[in-house]
Protein backbone atom coordinates (compact mmCIF):
# COMPACT_ATOMS: atom_id res chain seq x y z
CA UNK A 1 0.00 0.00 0.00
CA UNK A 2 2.98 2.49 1.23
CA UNK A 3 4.22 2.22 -2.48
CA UNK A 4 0.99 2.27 -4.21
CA UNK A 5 0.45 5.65 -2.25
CA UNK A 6 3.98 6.78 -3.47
CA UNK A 7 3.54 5.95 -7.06
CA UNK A 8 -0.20 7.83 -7.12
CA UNK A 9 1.65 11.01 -5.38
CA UNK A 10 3.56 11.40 -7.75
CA UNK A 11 1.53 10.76 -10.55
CA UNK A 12 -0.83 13.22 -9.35
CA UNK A 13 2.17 15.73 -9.07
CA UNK A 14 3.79 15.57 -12.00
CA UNK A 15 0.33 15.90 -14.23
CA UNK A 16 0.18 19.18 -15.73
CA UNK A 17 -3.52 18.87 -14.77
CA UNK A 18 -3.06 19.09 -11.63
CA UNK A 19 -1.38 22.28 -11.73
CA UNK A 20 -4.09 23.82 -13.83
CA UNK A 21 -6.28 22.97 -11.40
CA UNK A 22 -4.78 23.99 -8.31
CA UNK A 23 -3.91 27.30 -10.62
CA UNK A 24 -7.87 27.70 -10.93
CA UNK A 25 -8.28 27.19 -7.30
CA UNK A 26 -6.40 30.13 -6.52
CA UNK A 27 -7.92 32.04 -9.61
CA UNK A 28 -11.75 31.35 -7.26
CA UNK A 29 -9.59 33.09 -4.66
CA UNK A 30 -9.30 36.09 -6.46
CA UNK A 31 -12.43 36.24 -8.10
CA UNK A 32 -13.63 36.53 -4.52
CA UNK A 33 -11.81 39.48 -3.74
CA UNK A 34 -12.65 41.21 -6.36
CA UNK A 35 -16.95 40.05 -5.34
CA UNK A 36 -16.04 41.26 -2.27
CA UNK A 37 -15.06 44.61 -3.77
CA UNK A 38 -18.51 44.88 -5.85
CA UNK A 39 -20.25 43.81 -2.94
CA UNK A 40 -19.01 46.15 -1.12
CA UNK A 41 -19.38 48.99 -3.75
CA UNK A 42 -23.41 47.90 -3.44
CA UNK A 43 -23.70 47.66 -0.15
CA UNK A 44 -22.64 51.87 -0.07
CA UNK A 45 -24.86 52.74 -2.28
CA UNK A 46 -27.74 51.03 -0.96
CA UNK A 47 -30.53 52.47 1.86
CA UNK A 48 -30.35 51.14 5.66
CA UNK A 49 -34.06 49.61 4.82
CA UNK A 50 -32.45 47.79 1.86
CA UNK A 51 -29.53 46.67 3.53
CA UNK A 52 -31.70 45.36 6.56
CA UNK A 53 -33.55 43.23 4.05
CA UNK A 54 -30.96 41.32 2.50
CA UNK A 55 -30.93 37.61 3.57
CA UNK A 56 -27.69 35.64 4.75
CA UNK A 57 -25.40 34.66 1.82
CA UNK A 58 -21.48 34.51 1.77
CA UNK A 59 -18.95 34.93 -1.16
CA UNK A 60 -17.35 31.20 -0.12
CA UNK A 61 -20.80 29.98 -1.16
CA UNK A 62 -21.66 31.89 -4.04
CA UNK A 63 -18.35 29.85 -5.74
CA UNK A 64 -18.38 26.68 -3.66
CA UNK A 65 -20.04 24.62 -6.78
CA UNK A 66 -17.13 26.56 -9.10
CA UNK A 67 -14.29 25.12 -6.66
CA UNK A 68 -16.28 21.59 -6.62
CA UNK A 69 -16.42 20.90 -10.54
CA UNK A 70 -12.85 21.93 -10.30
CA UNK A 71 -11.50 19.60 -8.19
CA UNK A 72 -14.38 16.74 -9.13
CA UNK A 73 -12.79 17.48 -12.98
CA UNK A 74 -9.12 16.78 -11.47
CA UNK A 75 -11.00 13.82 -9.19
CA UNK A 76 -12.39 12.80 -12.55
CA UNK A 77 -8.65 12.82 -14.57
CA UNK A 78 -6.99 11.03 -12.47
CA UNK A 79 -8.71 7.77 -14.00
CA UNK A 80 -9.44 8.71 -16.82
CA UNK A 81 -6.54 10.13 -18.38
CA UNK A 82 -4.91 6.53 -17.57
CA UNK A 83 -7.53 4.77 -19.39
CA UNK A 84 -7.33 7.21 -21.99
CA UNK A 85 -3.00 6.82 -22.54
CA UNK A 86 -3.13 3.10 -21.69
CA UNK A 87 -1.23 3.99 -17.92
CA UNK A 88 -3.55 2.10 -16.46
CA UNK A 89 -2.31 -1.65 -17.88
CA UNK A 90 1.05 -0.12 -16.64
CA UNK A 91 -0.10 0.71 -13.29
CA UNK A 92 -1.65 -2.39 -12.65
CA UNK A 93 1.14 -4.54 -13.54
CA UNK A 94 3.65 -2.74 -11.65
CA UNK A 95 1.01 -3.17 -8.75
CA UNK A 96 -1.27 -5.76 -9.73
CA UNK A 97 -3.58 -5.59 -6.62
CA UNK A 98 -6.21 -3.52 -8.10
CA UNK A 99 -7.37 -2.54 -5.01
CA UNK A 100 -4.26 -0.95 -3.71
CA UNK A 101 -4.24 0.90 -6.62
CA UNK A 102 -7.51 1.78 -5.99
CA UNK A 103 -7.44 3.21 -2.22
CA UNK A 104 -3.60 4.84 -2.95
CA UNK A 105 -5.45 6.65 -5.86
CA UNK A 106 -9.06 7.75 -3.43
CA UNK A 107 -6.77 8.42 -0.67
CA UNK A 108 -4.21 11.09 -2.97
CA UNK A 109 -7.10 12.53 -5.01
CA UNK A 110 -9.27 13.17 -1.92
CA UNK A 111 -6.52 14.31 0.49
CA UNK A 112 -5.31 17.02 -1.99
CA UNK A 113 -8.98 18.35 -2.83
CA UNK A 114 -10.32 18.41 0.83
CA UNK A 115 -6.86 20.65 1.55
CA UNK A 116 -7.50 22.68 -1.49
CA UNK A 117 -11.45 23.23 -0.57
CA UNK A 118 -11.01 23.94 2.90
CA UNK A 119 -7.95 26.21 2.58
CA UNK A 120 -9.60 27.92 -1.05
CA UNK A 121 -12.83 28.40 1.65
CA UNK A 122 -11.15 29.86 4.45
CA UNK A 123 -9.24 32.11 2.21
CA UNK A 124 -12.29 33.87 0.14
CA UNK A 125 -14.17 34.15 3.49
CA UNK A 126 -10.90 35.97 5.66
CA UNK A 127 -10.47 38.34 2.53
CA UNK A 128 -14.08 38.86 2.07
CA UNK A 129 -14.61 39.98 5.81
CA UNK A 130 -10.79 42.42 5.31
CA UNK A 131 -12.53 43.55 2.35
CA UNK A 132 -15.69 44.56 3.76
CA UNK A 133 -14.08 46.01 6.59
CA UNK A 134 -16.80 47.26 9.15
CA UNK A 135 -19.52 47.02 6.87
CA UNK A 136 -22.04 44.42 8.87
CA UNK A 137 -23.06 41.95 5.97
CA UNK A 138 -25.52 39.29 7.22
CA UNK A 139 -24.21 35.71 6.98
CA UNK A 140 -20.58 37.15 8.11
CA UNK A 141 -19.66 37.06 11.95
CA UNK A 142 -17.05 35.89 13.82
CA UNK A 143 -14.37 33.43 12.73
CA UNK A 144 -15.29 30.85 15.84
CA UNK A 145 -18.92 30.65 15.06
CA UNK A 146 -18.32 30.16 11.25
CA UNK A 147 -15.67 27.61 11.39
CA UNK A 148 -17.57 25.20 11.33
CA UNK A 149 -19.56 25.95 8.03
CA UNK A 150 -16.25 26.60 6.07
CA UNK A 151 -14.90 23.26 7.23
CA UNK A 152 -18.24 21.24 5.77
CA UNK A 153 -18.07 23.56 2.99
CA UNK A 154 -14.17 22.73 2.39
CA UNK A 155 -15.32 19.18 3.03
CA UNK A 156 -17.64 19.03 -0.10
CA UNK A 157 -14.97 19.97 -2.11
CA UNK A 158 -12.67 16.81 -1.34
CA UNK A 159 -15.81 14.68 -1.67
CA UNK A 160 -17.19 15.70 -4.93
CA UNK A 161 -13.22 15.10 -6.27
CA UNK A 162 -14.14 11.87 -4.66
CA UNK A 163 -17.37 11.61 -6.80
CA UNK A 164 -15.75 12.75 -10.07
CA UNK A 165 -13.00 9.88 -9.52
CA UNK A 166 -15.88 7.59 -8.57
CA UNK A 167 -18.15 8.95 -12.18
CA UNK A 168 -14.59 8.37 -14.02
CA UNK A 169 -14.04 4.75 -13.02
CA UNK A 170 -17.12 3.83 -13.71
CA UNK A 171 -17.73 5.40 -17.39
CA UNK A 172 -13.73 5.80 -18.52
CA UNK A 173 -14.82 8.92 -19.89
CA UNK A 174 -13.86 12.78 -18.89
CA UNK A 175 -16.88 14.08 -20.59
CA UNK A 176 -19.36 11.53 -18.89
CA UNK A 177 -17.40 12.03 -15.53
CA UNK A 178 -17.49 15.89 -16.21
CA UNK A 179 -21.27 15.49 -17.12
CA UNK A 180 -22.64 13.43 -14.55
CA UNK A 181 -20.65 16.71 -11.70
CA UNK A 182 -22.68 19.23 -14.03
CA UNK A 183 -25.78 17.33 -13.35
CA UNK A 184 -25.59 17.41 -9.90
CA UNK A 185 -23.69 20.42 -8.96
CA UNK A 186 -25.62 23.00 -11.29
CA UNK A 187 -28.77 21.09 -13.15
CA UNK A 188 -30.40 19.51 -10.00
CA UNK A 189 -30.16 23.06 -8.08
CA UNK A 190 -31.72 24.47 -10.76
CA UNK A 191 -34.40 21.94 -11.16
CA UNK A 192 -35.23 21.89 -7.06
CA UNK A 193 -35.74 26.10 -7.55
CA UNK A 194 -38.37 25.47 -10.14
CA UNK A 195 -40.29 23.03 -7.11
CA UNK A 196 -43.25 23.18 -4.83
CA UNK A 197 -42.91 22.40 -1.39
CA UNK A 198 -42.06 20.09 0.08
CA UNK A 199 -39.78 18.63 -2.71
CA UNK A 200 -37.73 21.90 -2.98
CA UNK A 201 -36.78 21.48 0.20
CA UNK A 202 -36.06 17.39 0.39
CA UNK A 203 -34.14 17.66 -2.72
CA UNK A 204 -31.84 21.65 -1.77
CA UNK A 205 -30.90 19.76 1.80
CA UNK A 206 -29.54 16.56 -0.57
CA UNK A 207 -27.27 18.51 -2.92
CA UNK A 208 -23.53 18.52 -2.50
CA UNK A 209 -23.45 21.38 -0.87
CA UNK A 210 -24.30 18.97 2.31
CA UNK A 211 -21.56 17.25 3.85
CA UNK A 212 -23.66 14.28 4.69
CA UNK A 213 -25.39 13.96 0.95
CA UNK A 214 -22.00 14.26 -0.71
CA UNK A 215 -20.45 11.79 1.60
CA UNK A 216 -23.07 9.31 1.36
CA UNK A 217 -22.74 9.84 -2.95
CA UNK A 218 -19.25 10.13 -2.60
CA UNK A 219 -19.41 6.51 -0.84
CA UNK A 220 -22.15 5.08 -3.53
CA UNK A 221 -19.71 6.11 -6.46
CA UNK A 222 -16.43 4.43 -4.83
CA UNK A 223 -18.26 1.18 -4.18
CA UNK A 224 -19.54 0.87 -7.38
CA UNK A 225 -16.17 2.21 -9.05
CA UNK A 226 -14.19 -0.21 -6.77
CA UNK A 227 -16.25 -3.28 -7.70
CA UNK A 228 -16.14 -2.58 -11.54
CA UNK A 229 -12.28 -1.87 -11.50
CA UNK A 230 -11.75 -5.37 -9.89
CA UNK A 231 -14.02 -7.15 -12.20
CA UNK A 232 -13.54 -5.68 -15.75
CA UNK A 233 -10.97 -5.58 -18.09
CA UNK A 234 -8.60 -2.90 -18.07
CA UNK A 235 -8.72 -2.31 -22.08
């Protein structure tokens, strides 16, 4: 397992993909400054009757589904570029186990997106609040009581990698991998909006913006990915 792990660390290092990635993860980062800014610029200009009637809502959440297609995509590549170059017959006899391969590959993929997510989340939220300065934006308080929300939030991110790793075993396809995290990170949301109660609520409280949904889909697309890697053929 101990080289399994090393040989998936530094595939997943060497990739350019990865640094694209991790290159867009900081690009969210500064997109959120700069929504801070233009918040901020709206929240001047607005009326004290306006401003007490906005409802809570945080910058770290506005792009939380951006920074989970971005590191489900990366989740996603890590299978499927090996099916795609043929890495994968390499990989497997160099380490035939198949399911070492498979747990040194979960374990990189979703250790590297759940520290991207949560540090990408805590850093839009810290410069959104220097940003806004003393300007008393609802859904913003202090750092103790909102820890908690940025770590789940973080946490989605390394589990919808998870998912996009999962999708990409299964179909040994980018695009499918790619569509099936569109489907659920932008399409469904829509959909639930468009709802009457109480399905718009059942169905918002199940997206992957929940910890607990995207762990339990996380853990529904590994077993099934784990169980098809073992059986079929590699070609």
């Amino acid at each position: 397992m101990t080289a399994a792990l090393a040989a998936e660390w530094r595939k997943l290092r060497s990739v350019r993909s990865t640094q694209y990635v991790l290159g867009m993860v900081l690009l969210s980062v500064v997109v959120g400054a700069v929504l801070a800014w233009a918040w901020g610029r709206t929240w001047d200009s607005m009326t004290v009757e306006r401003r007490s009637s906005l409802s809570d809502g945080s910058i770290e959440e506005t792009l939380l589904p951006v920074l989970q297609l971005t590191l489900g995509i990366l989740g996603a590549l890590t299978i499927t570029a090996e099916y795609a170059t043929g890495l994968i017959r390499t990989s497997l006899t160099v380490l035939p186990r198949r399911t070492s391969v498979f747990m040194a590959k979960v374990i990189t993929v979703g250790v590297l997106a759940l520290v991207a997510g949560i540090a990408a989340t805590f850093a839009i939220h810290l410069i959104s609040k220097a940003v806004f300065g003393d300007r008393a934006f609802p859904g913003y308080h202090d750092l103790a009581s909102e820890a908690p929300g940025l770590l789940g939030a973080g946490t989605t991110v390394g589990l919808v990698a998870l998912i996009g790793f999962g999708a990409g075993t299964v179909l040994r396809s980018t695009a499918g991998a790619v569509s099936v995290l569109v489907v659920l990170l932008f399409v469904l949301p829509m959909i639930s909006g468009f709802l009457p109660e109480p399905w718009r609520e059942r169905i918002s409280s199940a997206l992957l913006t929940n910890p607990v949904s995207a762990l339990s889909l996380a853990a529904v697309f590994l077993l099934v990915a784990a169980v098809l890697l073992k059986r079929r053929d590699v070609g």
